[in-house]
Protein backbone atom coordinates (compact mmCIF):
# COMPACT_ATOMS: atom_id res chain seq x y z
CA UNK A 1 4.70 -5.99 16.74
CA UNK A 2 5.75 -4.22 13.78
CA UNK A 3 3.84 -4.09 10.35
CA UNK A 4 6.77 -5.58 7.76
CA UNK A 5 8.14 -3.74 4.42
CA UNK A 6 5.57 -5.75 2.75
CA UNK A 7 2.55 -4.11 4.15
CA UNK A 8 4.00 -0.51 4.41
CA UNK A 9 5.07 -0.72 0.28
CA UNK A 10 1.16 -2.08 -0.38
CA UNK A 11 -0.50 0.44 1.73
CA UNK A 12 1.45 2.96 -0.54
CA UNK A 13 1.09 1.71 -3.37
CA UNK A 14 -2.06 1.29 -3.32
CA UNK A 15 -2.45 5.09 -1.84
CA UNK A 16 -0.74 6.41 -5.16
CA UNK A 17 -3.04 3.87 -6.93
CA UNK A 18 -6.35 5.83 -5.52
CA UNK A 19 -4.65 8.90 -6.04
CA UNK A 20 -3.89 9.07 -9.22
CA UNK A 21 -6.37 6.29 -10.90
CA UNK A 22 -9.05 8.97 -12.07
CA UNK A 23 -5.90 10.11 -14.45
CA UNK A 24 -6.43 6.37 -16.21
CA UNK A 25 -3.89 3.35 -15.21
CA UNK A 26 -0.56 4.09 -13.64
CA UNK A 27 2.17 2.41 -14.14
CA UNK A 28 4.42 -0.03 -11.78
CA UNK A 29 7.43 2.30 -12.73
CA UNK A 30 5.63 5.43 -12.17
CA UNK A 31 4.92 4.22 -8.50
CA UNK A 32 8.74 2.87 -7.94
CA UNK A 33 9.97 6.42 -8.91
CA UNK A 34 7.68 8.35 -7.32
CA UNK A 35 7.50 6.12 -3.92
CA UNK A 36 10.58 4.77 -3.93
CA UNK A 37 9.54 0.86 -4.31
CA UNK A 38 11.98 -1.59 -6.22
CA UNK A 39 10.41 -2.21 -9.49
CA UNK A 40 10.78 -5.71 -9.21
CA UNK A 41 9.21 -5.71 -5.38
CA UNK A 42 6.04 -3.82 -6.74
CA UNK A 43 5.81 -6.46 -9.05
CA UNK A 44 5.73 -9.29 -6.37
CA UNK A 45 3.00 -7.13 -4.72
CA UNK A 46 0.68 -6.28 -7.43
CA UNK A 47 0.78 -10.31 -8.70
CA UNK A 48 -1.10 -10.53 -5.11
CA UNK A 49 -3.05 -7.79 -4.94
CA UNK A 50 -4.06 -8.72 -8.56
CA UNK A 51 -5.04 -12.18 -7.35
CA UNK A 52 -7.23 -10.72 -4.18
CA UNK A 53 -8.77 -8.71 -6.91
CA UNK A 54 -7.77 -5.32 -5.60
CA UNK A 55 -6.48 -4.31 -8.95
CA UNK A 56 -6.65 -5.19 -12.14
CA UNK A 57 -4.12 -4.57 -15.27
CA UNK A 58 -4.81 -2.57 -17.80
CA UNK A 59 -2.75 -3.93 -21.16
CA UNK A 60 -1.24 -1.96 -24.66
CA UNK A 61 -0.45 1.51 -24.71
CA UNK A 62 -0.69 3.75 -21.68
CA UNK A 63 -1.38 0.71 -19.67
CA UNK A 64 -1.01 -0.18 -16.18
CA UNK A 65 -2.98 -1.12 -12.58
CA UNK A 66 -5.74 0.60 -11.27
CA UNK A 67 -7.98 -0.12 -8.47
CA UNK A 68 -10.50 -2.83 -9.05
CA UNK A 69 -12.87 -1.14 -6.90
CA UNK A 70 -13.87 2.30 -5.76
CA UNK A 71 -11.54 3.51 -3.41
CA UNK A 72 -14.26 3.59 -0.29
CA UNK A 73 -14.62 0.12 -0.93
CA UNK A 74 -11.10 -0.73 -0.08
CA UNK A 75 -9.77 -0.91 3.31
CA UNK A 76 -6.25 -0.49 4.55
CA UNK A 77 -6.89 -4.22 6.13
CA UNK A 78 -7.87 -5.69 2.50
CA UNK A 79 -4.94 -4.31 1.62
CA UNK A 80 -2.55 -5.89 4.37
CA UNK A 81 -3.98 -9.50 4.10
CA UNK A 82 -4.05 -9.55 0.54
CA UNK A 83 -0.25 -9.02 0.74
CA UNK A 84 -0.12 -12.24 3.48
CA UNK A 85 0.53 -9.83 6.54
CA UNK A 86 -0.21 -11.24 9.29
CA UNK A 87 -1.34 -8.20 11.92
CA UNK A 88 -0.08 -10.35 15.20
CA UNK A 89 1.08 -8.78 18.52
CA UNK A 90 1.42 -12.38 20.27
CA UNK A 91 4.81 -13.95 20.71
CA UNK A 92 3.30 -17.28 19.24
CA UNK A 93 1.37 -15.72 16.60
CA UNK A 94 -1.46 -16.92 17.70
CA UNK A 95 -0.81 -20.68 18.43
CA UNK A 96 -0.86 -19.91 22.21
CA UNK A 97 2.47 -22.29 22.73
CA UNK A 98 4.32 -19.16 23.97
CA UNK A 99 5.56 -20.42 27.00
CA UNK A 100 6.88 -24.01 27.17
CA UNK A 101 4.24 -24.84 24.94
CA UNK A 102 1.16 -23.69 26.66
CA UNK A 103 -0.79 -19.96 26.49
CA UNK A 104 1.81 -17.00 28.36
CA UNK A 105 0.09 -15.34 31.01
CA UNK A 106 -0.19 -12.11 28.71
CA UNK A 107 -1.80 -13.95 25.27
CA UNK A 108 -5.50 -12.74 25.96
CA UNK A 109 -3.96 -9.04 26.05
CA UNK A 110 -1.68 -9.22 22.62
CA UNK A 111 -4.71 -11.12 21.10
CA UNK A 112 -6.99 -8.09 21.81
CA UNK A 113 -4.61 -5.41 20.80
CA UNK A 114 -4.12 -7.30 17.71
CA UNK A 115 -7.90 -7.52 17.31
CA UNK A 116 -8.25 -3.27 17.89
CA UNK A 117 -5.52 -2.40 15.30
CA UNK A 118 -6.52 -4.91 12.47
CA UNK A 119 -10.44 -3.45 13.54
CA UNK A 120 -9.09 0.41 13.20
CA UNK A 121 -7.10 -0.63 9.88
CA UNK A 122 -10.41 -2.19 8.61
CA UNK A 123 -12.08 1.03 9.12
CA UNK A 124 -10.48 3.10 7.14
CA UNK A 125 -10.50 3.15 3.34
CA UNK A 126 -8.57 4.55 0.42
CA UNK A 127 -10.72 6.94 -0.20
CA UNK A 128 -10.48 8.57 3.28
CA UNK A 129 -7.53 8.32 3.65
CA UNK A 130 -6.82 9.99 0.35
CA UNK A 131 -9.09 12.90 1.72
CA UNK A 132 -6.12 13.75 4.63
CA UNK A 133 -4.45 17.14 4.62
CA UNK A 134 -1.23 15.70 5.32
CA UNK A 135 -1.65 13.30 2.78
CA UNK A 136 -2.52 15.94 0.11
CA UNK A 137 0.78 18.10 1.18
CA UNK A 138 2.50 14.88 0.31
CA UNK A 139 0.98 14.21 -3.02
CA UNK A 140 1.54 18.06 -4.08
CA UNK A 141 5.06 17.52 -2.89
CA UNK A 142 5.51 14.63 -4.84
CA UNK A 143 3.55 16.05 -7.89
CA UNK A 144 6.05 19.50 -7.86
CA UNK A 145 9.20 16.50 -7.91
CA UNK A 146 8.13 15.22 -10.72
CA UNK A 147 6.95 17.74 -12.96
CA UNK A 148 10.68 19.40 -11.86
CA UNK A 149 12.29 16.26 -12.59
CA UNK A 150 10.31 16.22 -16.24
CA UNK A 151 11.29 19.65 -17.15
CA UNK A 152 14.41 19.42 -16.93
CA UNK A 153 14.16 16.42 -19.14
CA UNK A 154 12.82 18.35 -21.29
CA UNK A 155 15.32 21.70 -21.28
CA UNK A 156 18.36 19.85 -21.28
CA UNK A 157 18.44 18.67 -24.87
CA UNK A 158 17.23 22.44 -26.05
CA UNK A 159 20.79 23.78 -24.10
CA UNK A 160 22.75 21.12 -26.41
């Protein structure tokens, strides 16, 4: 079983979302540059997050998405079935017609393990996760990047 693209590129989004909404709304092309999402995939996400109302849009100038709820209030699960990802370690996904039609001898077992890693990604929130050191080495990583990537922005039209 493998989580798809989809679910990774919500999860993260939504991370940078929590991270930086205190800042006001962020927008889809600050997340694609700093993450490394297409622009156009973000928006295919956010039209589905939007509608599970896990963020809303913020309109006019200096607009953008932020969370639609506090960030301990969203789990890592909201976040994967709002995006239609289905967490599903049975061949069948779940029909149990995985052999010939009928339940496989090992169902039962994929059906729990499915069960303990959609229970573990429900019991984590944003705002926990947020709280990780690795996570914060990340987001200073990322913040250095930019601010490097802005500067010289900035200087190269002063050399000219």
């Amino acid at each position: 079983m493998r989580l798809s693209t989809k679910g990774r590129y919500a999860v993260t989004a939504m991370m940078h979302l929590a991270i930086h909404d205190r800042y006001g709304p962020v927008t889809l092309a600050e997340i694609s540059q700093c993450q490394g999402i297409s622009l156009s995939y973000l928006e295919q996400l956010f039209a589905k997050l939007r509608k599970r109302a896990l963020v809303e849009g913020v309109r006019g100038p200096g607009g953008g998405y932020r969370l639609s709820r506090s960030p301990d209030q969203v789990t890592v699960a909201d976040i994967i079935t709002a995006v239609d990802e289905r967490l599903d370690a049975t061949r069948c996904c779940g029909n149990e017609n995985c052999q010939g039609g009928r339940r496989c001898l090992t169902h039962e077992l994929w059906t729990d393990l499915s069960r303990q890693i959609f229970t573990f990604l429900e019991s984590i929130t944003l705002a926990q996760f947020v709280e990780r050191p690795a996570v914060f080495e990340v987001v200073h990583r990322q913040n250095s990047r930019r601010r490097d990537r802005s500067s010289e922005r900035f200087i190269a039209p002063a050399l000219m």
